[in-house]
C-alpha atoms as a PDB file:
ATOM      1  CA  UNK A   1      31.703  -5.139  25.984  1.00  0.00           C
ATOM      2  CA  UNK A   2      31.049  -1.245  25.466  1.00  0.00           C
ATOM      3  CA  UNK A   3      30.753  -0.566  21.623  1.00  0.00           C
ATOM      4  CA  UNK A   4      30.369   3.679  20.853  1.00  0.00           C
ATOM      5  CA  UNK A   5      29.446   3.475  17.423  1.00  0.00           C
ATOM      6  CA  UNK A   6      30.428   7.356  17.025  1.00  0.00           C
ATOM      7  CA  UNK A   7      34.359   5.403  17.808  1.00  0.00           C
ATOM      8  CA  UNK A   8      33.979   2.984  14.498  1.00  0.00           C
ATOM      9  CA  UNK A   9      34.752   2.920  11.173  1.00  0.00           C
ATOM     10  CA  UNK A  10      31.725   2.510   8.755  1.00  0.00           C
ATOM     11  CA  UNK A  11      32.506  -1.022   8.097  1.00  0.00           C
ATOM     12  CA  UNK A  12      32.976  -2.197  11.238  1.00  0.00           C
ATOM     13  CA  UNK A  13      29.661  -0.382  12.345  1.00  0.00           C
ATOM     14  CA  UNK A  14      27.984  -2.454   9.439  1.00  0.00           C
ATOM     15  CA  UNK A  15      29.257  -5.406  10.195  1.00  0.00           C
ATOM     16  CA  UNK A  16      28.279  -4.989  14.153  1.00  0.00           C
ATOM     17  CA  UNK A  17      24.851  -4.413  12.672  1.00  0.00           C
ATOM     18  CA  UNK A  18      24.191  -7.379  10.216  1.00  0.00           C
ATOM     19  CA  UNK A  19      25.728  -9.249  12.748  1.00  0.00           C
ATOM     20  CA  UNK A  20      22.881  -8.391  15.777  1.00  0.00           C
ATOM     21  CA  UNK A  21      19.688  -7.930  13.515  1.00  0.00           C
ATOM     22  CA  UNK A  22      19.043 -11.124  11.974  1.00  0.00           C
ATOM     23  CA  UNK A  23      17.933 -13.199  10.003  1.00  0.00           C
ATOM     24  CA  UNK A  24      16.583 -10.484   8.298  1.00  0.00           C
ATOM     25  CA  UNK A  25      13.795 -11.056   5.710  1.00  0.00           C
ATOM     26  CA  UNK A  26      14.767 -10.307   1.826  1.00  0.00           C
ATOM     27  CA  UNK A  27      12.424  -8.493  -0.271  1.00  0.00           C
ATOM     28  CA  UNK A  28      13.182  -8.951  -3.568  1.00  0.00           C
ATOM     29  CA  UNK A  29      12.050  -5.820  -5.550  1.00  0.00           C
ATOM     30  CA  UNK A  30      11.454  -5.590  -8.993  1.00  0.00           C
ATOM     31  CA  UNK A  31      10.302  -2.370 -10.792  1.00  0.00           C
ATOM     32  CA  UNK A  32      10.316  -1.036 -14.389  1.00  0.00           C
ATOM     33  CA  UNK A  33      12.249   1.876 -15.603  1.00  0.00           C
ATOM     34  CA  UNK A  34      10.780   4.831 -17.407  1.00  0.00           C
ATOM     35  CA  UNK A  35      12.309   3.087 -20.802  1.00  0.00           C
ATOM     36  CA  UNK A  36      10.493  -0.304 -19.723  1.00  0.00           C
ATOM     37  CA  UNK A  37      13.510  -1.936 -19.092  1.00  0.00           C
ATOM     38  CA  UNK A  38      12.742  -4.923 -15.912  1.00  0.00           C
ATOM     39  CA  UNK A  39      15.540  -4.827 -12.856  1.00  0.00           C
ATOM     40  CA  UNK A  40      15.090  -7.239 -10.180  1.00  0.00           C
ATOM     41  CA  UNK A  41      17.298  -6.732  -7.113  1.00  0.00           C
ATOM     42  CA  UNK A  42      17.204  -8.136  -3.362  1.00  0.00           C
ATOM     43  CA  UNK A  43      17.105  -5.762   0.018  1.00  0.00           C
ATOM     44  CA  UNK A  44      17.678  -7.476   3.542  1.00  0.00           C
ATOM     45  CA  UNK A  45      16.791  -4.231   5.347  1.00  0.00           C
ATOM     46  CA  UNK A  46      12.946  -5.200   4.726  1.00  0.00           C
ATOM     47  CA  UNK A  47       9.927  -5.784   6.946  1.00  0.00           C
ATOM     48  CA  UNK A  48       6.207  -4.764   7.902  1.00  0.00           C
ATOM     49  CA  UNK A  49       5.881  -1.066   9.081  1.00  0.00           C
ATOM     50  CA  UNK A  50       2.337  -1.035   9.648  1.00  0.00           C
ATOM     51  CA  UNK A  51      -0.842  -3.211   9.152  1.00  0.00           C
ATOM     52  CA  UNK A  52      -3.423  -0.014   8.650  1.00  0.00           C
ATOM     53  CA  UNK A  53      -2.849   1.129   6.531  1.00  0.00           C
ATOM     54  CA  UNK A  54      -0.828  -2.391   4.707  1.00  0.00           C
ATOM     55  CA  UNK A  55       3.192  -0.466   4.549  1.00  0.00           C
ATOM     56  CA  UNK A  56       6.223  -2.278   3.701  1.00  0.00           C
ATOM     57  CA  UNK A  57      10.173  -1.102   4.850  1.00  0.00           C
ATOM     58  CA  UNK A  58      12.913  -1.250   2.669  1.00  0.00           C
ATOM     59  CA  UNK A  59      16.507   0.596   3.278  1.00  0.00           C
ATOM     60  CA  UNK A  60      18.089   0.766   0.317  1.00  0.00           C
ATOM     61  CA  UNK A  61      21.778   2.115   0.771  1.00  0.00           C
ATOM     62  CA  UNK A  62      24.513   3.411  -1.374  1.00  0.00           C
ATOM     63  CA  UNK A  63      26.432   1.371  -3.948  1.00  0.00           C
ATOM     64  CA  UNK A  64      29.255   1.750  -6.324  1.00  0.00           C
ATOM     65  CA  UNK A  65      26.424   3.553  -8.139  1.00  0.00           C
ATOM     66  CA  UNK A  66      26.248   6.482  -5.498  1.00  0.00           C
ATOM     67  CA  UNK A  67      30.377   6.509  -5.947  1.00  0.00           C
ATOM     68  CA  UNK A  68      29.353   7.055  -9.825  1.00  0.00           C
ATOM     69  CA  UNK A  69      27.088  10.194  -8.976  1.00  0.00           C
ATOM     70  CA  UNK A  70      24.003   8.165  -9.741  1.00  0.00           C
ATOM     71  CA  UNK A  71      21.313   6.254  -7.519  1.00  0.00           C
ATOM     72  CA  UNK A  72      20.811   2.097  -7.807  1.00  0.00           C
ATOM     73  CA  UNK A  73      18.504   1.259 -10.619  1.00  0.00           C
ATOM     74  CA  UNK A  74      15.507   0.361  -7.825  1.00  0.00           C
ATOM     75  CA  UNK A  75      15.407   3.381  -5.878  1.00  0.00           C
ATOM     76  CA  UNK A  76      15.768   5.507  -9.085  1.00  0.00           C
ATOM     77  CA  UNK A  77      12.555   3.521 -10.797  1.00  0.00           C
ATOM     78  CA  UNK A  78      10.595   3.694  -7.990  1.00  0.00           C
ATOM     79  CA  UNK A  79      11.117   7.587  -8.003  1.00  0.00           C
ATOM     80  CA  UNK A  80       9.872   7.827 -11.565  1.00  0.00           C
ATOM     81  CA  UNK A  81       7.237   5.246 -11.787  1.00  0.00           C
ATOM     82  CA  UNK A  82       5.710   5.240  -7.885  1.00  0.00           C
ATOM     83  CA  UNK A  83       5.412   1.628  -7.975  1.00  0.00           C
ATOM     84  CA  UNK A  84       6.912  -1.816  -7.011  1.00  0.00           C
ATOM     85  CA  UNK A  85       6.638  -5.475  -6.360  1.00  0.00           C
ATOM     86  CA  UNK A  86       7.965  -7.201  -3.320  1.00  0.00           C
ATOM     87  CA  UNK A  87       8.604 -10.778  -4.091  1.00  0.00           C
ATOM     88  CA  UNK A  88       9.673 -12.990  -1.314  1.00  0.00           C
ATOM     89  CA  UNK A  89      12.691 -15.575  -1.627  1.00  0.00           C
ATOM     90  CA  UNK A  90      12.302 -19.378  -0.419  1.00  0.00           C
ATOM     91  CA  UNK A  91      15.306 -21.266  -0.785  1.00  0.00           C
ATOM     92  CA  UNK A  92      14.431 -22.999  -4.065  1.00  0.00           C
ATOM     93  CA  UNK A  93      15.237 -19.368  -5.307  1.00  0.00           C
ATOM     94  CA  UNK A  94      18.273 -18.184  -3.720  1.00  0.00           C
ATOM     95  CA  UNK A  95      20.798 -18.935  -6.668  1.00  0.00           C
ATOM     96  CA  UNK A  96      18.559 -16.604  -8.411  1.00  0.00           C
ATOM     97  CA  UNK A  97      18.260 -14.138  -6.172  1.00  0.00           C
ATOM     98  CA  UNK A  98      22.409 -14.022  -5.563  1.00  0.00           C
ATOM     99  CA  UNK A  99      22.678 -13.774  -9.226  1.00  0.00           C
ATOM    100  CA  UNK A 100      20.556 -10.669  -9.316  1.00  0.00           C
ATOM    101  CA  UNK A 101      22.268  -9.007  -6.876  1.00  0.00           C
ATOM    102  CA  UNK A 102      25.706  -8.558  -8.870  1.00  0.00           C
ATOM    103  CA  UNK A 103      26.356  -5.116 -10.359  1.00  0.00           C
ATOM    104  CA  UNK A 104      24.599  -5.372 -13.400  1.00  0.00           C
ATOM    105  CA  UNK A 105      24.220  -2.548 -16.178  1.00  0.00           C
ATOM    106  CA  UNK A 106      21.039  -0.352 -16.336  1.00  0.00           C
ATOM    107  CA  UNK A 107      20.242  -2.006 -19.687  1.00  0.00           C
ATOM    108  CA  UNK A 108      20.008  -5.764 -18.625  1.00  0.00           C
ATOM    109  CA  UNK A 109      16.708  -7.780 -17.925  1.00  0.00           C
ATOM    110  CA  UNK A 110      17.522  -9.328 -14.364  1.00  0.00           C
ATOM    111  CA  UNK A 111      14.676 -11.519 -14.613  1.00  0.00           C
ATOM    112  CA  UNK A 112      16.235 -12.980 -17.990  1.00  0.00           C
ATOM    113  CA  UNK A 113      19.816 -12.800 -16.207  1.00  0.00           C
ATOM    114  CA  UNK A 114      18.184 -14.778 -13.050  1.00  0.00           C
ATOM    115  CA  UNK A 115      16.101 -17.111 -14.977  1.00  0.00           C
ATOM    116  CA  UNK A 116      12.840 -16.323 -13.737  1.00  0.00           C
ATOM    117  CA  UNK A 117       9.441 -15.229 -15.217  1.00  0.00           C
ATOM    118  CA  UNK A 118       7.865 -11.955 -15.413  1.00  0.00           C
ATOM    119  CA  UNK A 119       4.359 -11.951 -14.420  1.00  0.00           C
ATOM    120  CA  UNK A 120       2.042  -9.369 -15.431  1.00  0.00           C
ATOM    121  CA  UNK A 121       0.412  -7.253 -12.261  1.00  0.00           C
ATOM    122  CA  UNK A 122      -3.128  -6.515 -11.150  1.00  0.00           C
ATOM    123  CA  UNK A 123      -2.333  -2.953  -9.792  1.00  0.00           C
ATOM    124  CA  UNK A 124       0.913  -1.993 -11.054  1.00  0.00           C
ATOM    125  CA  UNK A 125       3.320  -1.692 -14.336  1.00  0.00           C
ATOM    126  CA  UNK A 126       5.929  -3.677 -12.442  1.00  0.00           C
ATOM    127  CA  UNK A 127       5.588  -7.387 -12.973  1.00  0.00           C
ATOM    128  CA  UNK A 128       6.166  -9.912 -10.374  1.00  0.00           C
ATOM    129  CA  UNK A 129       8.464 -13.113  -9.989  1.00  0.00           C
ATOM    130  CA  UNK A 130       6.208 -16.174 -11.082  1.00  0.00           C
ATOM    131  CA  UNK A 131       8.311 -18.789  -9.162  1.00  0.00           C
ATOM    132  CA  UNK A 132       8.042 -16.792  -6.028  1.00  0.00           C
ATOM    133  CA  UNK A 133       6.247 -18.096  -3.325  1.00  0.00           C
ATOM    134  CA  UNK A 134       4.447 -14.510  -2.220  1.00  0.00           C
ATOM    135  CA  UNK A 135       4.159 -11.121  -4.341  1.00  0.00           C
ATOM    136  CA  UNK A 136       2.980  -7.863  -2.739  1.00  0.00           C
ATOM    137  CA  UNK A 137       2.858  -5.512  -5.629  1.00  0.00           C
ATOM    138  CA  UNK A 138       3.412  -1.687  -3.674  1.00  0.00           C
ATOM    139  CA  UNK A 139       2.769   1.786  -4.667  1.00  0.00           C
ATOM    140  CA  UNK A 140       4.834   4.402  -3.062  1.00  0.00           C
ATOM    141  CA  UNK A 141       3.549   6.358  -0.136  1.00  0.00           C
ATOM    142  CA  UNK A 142       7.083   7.867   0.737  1.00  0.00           C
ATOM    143  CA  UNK A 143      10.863   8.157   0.477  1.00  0.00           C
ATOM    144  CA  UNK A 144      12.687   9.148   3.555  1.00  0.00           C
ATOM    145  CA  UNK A 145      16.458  10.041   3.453  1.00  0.00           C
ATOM    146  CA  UNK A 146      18.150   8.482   6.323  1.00  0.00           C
ATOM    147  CA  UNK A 147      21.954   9.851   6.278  1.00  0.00           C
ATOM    148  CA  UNK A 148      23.432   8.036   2.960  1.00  0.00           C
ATOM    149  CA  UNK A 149      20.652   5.407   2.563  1.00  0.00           C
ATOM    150  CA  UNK A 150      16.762   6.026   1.537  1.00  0.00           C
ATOM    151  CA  UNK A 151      14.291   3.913   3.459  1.00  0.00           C
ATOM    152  CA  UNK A 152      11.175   3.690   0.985  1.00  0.00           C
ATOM    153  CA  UNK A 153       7.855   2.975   2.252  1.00  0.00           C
ATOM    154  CA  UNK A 154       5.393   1.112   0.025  1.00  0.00           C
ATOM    155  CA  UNK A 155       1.470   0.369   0.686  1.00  0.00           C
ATOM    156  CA  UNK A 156       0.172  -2.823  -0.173  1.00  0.00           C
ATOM    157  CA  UNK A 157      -2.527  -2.883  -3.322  1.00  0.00           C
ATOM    158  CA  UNK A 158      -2.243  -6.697  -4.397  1.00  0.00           C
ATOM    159  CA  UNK A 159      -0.944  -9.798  -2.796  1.00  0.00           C
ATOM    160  CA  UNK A 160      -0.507 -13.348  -4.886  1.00  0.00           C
ATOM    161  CA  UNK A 161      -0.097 -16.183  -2.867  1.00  0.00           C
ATOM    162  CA  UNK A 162       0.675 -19.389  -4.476  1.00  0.00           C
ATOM    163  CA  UNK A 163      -1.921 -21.752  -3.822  1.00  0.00           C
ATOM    164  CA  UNK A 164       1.069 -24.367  -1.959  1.00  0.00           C
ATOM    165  CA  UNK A 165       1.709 -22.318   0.899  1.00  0.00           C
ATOM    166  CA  UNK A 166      -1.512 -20.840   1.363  1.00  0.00           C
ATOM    167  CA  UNK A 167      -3.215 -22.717   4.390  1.00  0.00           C
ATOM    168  CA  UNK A 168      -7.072 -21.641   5.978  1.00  0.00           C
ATOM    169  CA  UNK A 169      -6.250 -18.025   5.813  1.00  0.00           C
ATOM    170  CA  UNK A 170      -2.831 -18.624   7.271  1.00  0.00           C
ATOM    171  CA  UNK A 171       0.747 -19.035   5.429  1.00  0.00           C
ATOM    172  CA  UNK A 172       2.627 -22.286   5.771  1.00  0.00           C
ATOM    173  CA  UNK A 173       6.173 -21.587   7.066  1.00  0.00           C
ATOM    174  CA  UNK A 174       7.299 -24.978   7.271  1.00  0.00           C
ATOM    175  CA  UNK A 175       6.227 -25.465   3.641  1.00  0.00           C
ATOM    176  CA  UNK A 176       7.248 -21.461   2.525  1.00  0.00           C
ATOM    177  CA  UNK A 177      11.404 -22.480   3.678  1.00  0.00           C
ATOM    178  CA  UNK A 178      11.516 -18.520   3.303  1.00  0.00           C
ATOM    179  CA  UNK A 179      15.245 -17.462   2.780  1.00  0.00           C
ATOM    180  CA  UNK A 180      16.855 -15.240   5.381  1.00  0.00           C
ATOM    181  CA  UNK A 181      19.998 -13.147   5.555  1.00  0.00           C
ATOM    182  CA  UNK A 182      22.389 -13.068   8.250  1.00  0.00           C
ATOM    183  CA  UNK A 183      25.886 -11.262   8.375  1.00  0.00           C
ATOM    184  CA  UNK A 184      27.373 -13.019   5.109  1.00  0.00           C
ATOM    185  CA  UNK A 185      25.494 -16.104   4.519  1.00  0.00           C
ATOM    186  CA  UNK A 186      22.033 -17.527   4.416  1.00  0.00           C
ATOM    187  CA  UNK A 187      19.487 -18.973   6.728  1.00  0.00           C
ATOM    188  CA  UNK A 188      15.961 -21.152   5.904  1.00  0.00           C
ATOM    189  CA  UNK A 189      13.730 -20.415   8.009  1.00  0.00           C
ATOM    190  CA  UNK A 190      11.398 -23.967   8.470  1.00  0.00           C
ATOM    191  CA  UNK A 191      12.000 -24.580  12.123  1.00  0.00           C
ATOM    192  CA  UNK A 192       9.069 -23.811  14.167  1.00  0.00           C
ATOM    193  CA  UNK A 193       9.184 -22.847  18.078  1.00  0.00           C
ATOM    194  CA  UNK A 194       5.912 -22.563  19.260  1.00  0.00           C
ATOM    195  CA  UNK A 195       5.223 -20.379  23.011  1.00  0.00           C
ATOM    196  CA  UNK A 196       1.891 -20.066  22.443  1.00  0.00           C
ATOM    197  CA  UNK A 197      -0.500 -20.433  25.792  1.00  0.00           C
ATOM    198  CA  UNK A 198      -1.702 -23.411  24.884  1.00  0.00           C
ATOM    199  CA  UNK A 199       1.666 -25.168  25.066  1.00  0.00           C
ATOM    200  CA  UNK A 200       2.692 -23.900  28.384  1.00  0.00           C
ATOM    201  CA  UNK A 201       2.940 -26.138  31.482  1.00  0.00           C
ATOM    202  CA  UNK A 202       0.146 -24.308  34.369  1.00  0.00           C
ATOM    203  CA  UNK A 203       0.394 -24.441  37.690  1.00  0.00           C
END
């Protein structure tokens, strides 16, 4: 089948989209606002951008926020303050992570609304998510408006790895069970299919 996206609605693009791109990591991002209030929110639209320098993706898109005339509480503190933490999400956190993705108001702690623990950073105001498996705290090298969403671009200054998953310089994905997102649901990723060279039948 033929699709012309320029012949579909917006919603049926998206769903076309989230539906061929997956699982898609989640970063979930927490910053500080200008009045020190914590927000903690998840992105799927997340991934590596470049090695060297370290740069992290995220596309963060419009909301009932936007609809409201204002930007979502992430993209708007990481215009003021320049900084962020990725944390990544293993299933043992995604009833957490759901919860902090609900509409919340400006004023609420999501890290007291999710039940998890601020920790404070090495590099930036931010704090990261204690019971998170890996935490890449970010500054901001830029902002790039892509039609109606922003895709921000943040360079690596400090990564925590907890001491579980951390193997001979090498992370344990069997043992991370890192949470993925596919077109509605969930996936854990902790089965391993290994092509390497080494593995291959030669003739």
């Amino acid at each position: 089948m033929l699709i012309d996206p320029t012949k579909l609605s917006e919603k049926e693009l998206y769903k076309l989209l989230i539906g061929s791109v997956l699982p898609r990591p989640i970063a979930w991002v927490s910053t500080k606002s200008k009045e020190g209030i914590l927000n903690l929110s998840p992105f799927s639209f997340f991934n590596v951008a470049s090695s060297k320098p370290p740069i992290f993706s995220i596309s963060i898109s419009p909301g009932t926020e936007e609809r409201e005339g204002s930007v979502k509480d992430t993209l708007q503190n990481i215009r003021d303050t320049k900084e962020f933490v990725i944390n990544l999400v293993n299933a043992s956190l995604a009833e957490a992570m759901k919860t902090s993705s609900e509409n919340l108001p400006p004023e609420m702690d999501e890290f007291q609304k999710s039940g998890v623990t601020p920790v404070e950073s090495t590099s930036v105001v931010p704090p990261w998510v204690k019971e998170s498996p890996i935490n890449m705290e970010c500054k901001l090298y830029q902002i790039i408006p892509l039609g109606s969403d922003y895709l921000v671009l943040g360079e690596l200054q400090q990564m925590h790895i907890q001491d579980a998953y951390f193997d001979n310089g090498y992370i344990d994905i069997k043992r991370l069970k890192a949470l993925g997102r596919l077109a509605g649901n969930y996936i854990v990723a902790d089965k391993i299919i290994d092509l390497s060279d080494k593995n291959r039948n030669r003739k």
